[in-house]
Protein backbone atom coordinates (compact mmCIF):
# COMPACT_ATOMS: atom_id res chain seq x y z
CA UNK A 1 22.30 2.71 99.24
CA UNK A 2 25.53 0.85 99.97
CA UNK A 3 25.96 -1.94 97.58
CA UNK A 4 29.32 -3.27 99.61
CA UNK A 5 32.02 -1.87 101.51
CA UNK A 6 33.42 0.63 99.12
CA UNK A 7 30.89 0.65 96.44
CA UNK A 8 27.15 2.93 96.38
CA UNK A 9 24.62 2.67 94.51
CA UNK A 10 22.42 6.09 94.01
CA UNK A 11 19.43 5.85 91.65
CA UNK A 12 18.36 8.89 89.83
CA UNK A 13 14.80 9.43 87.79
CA UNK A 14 15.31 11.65 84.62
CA UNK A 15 11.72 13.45 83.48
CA UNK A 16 11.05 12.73 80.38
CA UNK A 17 12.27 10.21 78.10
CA UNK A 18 15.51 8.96 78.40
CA UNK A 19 17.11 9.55 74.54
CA UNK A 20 15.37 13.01 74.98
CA UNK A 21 18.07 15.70 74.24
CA UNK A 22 17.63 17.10 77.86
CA UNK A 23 18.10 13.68 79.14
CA UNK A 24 21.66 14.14 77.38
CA UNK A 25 22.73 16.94 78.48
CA UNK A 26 21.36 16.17 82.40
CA UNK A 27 23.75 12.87 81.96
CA UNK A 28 26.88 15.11 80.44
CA UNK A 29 26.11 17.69 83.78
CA UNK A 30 26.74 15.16 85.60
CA UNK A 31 29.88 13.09 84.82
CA UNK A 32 31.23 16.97 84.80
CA UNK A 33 30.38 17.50 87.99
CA UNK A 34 31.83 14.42 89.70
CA UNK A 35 35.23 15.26 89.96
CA UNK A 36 33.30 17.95 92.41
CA UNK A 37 31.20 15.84 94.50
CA UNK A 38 33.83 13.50 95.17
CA UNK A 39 36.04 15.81 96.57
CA UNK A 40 32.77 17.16 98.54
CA UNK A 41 32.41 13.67 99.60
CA UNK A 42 36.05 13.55 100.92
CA UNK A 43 36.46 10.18 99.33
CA UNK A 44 40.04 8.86 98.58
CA UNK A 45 41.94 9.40 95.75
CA UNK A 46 41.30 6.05 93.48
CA UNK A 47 37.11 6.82 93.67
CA UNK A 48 35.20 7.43 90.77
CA UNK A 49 31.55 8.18 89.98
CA UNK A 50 30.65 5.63 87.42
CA UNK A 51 27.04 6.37 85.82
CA UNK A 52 25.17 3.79 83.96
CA UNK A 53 21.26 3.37 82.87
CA UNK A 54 19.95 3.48 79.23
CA UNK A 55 20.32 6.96 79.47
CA UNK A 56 23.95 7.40 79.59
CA UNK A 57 24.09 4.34 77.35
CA UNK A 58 21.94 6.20 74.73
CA UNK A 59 24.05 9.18 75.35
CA UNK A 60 27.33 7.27 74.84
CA UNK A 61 25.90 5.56 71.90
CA UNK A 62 25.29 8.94 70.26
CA UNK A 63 28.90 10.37 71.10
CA UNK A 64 30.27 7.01 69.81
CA UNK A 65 28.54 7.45 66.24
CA UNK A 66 28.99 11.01 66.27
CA UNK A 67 33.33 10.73 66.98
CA UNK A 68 33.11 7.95 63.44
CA UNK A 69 30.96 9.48 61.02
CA UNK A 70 33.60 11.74 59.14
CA UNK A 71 35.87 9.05 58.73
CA UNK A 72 32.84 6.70 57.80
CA UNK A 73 31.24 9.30 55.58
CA UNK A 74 34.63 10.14 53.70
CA UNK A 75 35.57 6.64 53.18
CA UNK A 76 31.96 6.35 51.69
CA UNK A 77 32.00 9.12 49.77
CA UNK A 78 35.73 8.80 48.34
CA UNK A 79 35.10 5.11 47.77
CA UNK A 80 31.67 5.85 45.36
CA UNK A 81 32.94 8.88 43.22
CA UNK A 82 36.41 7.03 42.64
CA UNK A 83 34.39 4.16 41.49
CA UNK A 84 32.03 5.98 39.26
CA UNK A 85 34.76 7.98 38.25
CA UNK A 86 36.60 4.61 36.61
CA UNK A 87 33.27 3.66 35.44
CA UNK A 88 32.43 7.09 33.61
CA UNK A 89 36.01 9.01 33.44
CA UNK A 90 34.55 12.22 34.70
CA UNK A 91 35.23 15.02 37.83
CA UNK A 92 31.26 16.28 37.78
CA UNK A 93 29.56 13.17 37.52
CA UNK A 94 30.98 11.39 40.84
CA UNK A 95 30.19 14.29 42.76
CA UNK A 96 26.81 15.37 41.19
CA UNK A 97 25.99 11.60 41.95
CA UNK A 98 26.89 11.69 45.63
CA UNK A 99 24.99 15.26 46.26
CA UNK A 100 21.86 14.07 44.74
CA UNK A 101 22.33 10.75 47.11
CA UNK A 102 22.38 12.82 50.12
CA UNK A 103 19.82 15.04 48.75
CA UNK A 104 17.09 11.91 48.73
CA UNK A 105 18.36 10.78 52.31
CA UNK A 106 18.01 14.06 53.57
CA UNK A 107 14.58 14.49 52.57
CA UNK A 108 13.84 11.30 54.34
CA UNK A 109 15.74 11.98 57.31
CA UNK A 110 13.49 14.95 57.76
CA UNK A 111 9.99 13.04 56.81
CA UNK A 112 11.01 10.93 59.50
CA UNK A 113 11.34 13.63 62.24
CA UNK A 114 8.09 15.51 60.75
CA UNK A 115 6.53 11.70 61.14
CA UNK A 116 7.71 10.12 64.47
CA UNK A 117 9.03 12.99 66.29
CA UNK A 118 6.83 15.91 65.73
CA UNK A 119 3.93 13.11 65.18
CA UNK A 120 2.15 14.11 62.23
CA UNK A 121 -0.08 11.25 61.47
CA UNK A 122 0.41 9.45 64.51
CA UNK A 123 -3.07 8.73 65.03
CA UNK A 124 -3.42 7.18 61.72
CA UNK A 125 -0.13 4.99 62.18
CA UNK A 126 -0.98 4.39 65.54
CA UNK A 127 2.19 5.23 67.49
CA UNK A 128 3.03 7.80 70.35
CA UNK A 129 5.54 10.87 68.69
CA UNK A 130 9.00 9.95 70.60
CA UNK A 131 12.63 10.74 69.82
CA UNK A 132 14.19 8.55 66.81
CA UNK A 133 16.46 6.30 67.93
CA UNK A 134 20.25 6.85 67.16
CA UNK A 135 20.67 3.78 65.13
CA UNK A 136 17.81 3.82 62.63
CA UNK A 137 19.22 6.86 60.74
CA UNK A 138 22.86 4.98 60.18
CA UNK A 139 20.34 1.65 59.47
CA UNK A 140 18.19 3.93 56.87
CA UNK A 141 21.59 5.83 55.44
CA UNK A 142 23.34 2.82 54.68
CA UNK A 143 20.42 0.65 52.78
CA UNK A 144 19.08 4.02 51.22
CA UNK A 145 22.64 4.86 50.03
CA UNK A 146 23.58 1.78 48.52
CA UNK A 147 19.93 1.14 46.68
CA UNK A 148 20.02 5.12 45.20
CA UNK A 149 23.63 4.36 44.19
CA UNK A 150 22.63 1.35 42.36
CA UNK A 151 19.53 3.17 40.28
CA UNK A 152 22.25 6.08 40.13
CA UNK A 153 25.29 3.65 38.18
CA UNK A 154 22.59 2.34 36.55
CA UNK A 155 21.44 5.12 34.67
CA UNK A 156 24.65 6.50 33.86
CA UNK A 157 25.75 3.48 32.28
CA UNK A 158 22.91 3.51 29.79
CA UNK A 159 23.57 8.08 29.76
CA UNK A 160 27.32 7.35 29.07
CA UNK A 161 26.70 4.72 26.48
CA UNK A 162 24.81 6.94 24.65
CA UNK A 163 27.21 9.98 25.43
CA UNK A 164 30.10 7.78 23.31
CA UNK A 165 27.60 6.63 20.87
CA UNK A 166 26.34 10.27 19.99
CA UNK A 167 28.36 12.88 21.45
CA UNK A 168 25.21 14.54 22.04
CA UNK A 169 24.86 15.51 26.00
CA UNK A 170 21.18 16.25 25.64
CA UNK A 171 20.54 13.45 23.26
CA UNK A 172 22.38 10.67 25.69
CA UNK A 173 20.20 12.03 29.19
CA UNK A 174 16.97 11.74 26.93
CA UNK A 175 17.97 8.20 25.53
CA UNK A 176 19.13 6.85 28.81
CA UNK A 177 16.57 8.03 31.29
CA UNK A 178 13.91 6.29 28.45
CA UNK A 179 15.63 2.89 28.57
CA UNK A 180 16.24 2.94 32.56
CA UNK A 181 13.42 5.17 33.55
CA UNK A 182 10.89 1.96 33.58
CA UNK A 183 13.25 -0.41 35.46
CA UNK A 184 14.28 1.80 37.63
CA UNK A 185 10.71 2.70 38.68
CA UNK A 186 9.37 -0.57 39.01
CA UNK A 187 12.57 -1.82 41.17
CA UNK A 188 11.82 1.12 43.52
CA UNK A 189 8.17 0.28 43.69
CA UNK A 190 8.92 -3.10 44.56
CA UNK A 191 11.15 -2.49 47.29
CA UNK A 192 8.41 0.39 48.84
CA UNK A 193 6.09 -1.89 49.13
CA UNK A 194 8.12 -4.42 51.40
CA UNK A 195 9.52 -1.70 53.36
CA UNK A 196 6.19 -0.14 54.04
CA UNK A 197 4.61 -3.75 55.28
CA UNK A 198 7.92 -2.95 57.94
CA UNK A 199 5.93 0.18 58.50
CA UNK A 200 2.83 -1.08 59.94
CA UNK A 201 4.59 -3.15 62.41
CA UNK A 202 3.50 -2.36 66.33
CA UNK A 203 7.73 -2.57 66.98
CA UNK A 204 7.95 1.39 66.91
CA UNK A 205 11.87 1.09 65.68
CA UNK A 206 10.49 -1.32 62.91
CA UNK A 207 8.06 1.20 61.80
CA UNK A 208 10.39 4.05 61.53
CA UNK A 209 12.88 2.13 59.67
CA UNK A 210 10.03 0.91 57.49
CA UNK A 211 8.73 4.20 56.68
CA UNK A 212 11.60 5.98 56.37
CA UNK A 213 13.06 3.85 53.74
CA UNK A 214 10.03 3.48 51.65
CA UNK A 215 9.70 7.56 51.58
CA UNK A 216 13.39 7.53 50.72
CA UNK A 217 13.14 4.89 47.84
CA UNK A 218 9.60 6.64 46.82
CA UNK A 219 11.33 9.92 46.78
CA UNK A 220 14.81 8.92 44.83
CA UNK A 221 12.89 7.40 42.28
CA UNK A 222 10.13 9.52 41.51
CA UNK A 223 11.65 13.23 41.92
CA UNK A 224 15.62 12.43 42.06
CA UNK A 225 15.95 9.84 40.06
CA UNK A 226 13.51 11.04 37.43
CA UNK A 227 13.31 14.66 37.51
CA UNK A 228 16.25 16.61 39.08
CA UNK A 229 19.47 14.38 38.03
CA UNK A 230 17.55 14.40 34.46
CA UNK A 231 17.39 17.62 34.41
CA UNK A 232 21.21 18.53 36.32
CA UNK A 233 22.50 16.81 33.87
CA UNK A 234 20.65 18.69 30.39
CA UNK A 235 21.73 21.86 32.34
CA UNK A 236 25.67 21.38 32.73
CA UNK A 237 25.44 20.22 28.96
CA UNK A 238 29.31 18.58 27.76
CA UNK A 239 30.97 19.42 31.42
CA UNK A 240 29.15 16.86 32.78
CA UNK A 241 31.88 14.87 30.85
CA UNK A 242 34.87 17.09 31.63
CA UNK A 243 38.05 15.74 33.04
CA UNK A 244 41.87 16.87 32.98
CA UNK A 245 43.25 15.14 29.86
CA UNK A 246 45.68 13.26 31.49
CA UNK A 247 42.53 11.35 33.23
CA UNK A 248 40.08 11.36 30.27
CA UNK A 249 39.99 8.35 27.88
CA UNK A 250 40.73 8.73 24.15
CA UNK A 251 37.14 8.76 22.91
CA UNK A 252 35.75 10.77 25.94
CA UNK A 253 38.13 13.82 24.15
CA UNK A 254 36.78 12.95 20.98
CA UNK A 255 32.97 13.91 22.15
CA UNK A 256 34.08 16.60 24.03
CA UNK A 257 35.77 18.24 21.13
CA UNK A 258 32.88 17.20 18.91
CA UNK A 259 30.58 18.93 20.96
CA UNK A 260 32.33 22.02 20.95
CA UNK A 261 32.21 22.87 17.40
């Protein structure tokens, strides 16, 4: 329909929903294709096809976080291990700390698509399976990130402590999972309970986000937090500690050394 004199509105029904991936690539089809149906539709040379609705919004939206994750992810990434690097003067522990991070969100990310998207207990949560929405898993990331990180530093303060104190890789995981283990757990249970009341709201993005980060908190604390880095940790014995010796402190050498013999 003709909007004004050199403007047209044409309105366009997509089948399913409109964040579905088909949806996507239907809206992609068509801003490729425009350069063709102008030129079909003889139109002059400053006309443009301009397409709108929350469909090529969701689609744009998408694209948008997709072109600034690597940058956001490496500045992330680079920003923690440097930090726990000053904190613990080590090469394996930053980046053992940041893989078991993304090994807890991970796990969540895909509870959340078994959940919501391929609607496995829908009935009993009361909710219609549909498409995540783009933002929750940056929302769930970013507050799942920072609370692991903090059980994570945590930890290894109490682990290092006992590294200098002892020298003793196996003794030091032992010692500092027993004096952090009980915090750390009842933190995390505190904070699964609030973000599960977020679960059982009727807002559908609410209850994702709610969900998701209380399996993500449930999961970091109970198998991460307590089992696997544990256990990561007894296996790569005294290089969990290793660092070039131009970046290792004086007494850091000392256990190292001590270790060895």
């Amino acid at each position: 329909q003709f909007v004004s004199g050199d403007v047209t509105f044409h309105l366009f029904a997509l089948s399913g929903s409109e964040v579905d991936p088909e949806s996507r690539i239907h809206i992609e089809q068509m801003r490729q294709n425009s350069p063709v149906l102008l030129n079909n539709l003889e139109s002059g040379p400053e006309s443009q096809i301009m397409i709108g609705g929350f469909a090529a919004y969701s689609a744009d939206n998408l694209q948008a976080i997709s072109d600034a994750l690597p940058i956001a992810l490496t500045f992330i990434f680079g920003a923690t291990m440097l930090l726990i690097f000053i904190q613990v003067r080590s090469i394996v522990i930053p980046i053992k700390a940041v893989v078991m991070n993304i090994l807890s969100i991970s796990a969540s990310f895909g509870m959340m698509v078994v959940i919501f998207q391929w609607g496995y207990g829908a009935d009993l949560l009361n909710f219609t399976p549909q498409p995540i929405d783009s933002v929750n898993p940056i929302i769930l990331f970013c507050i799942v990130f920072g609370l692991s990180m903090d059980y994570e530093v945590l930890m290894l303060s109490r682990i290092h402590e006992e590294w200098e104190r002892t020298g003793d890789n196996t003794l030091a995981v032992a010692n500092g999972l027993q004096k952090t283990g009980r915090l750390i757990t009842g933190a995390a249970a505190i904070m699964v309970v609030v973000f599960t009341s977020f679960g059982f709201s009727s807002v559908i993005i609410l209850k994702q986000i709610g969900f998701g980060l209380a399996l993500a908190i449930l999961l970091d604390a109970t198998i991460v937090r307590a089992l696997v880095v544990p256990a990561a940790m007894r296996l790569m014995g005294k290089w969990n500690w290793w660092a070039p010796a131009w970046m290792s402190s004086s007494k850091d050498l000392e256990q190292i050394e001590k270790s060895e013999e």
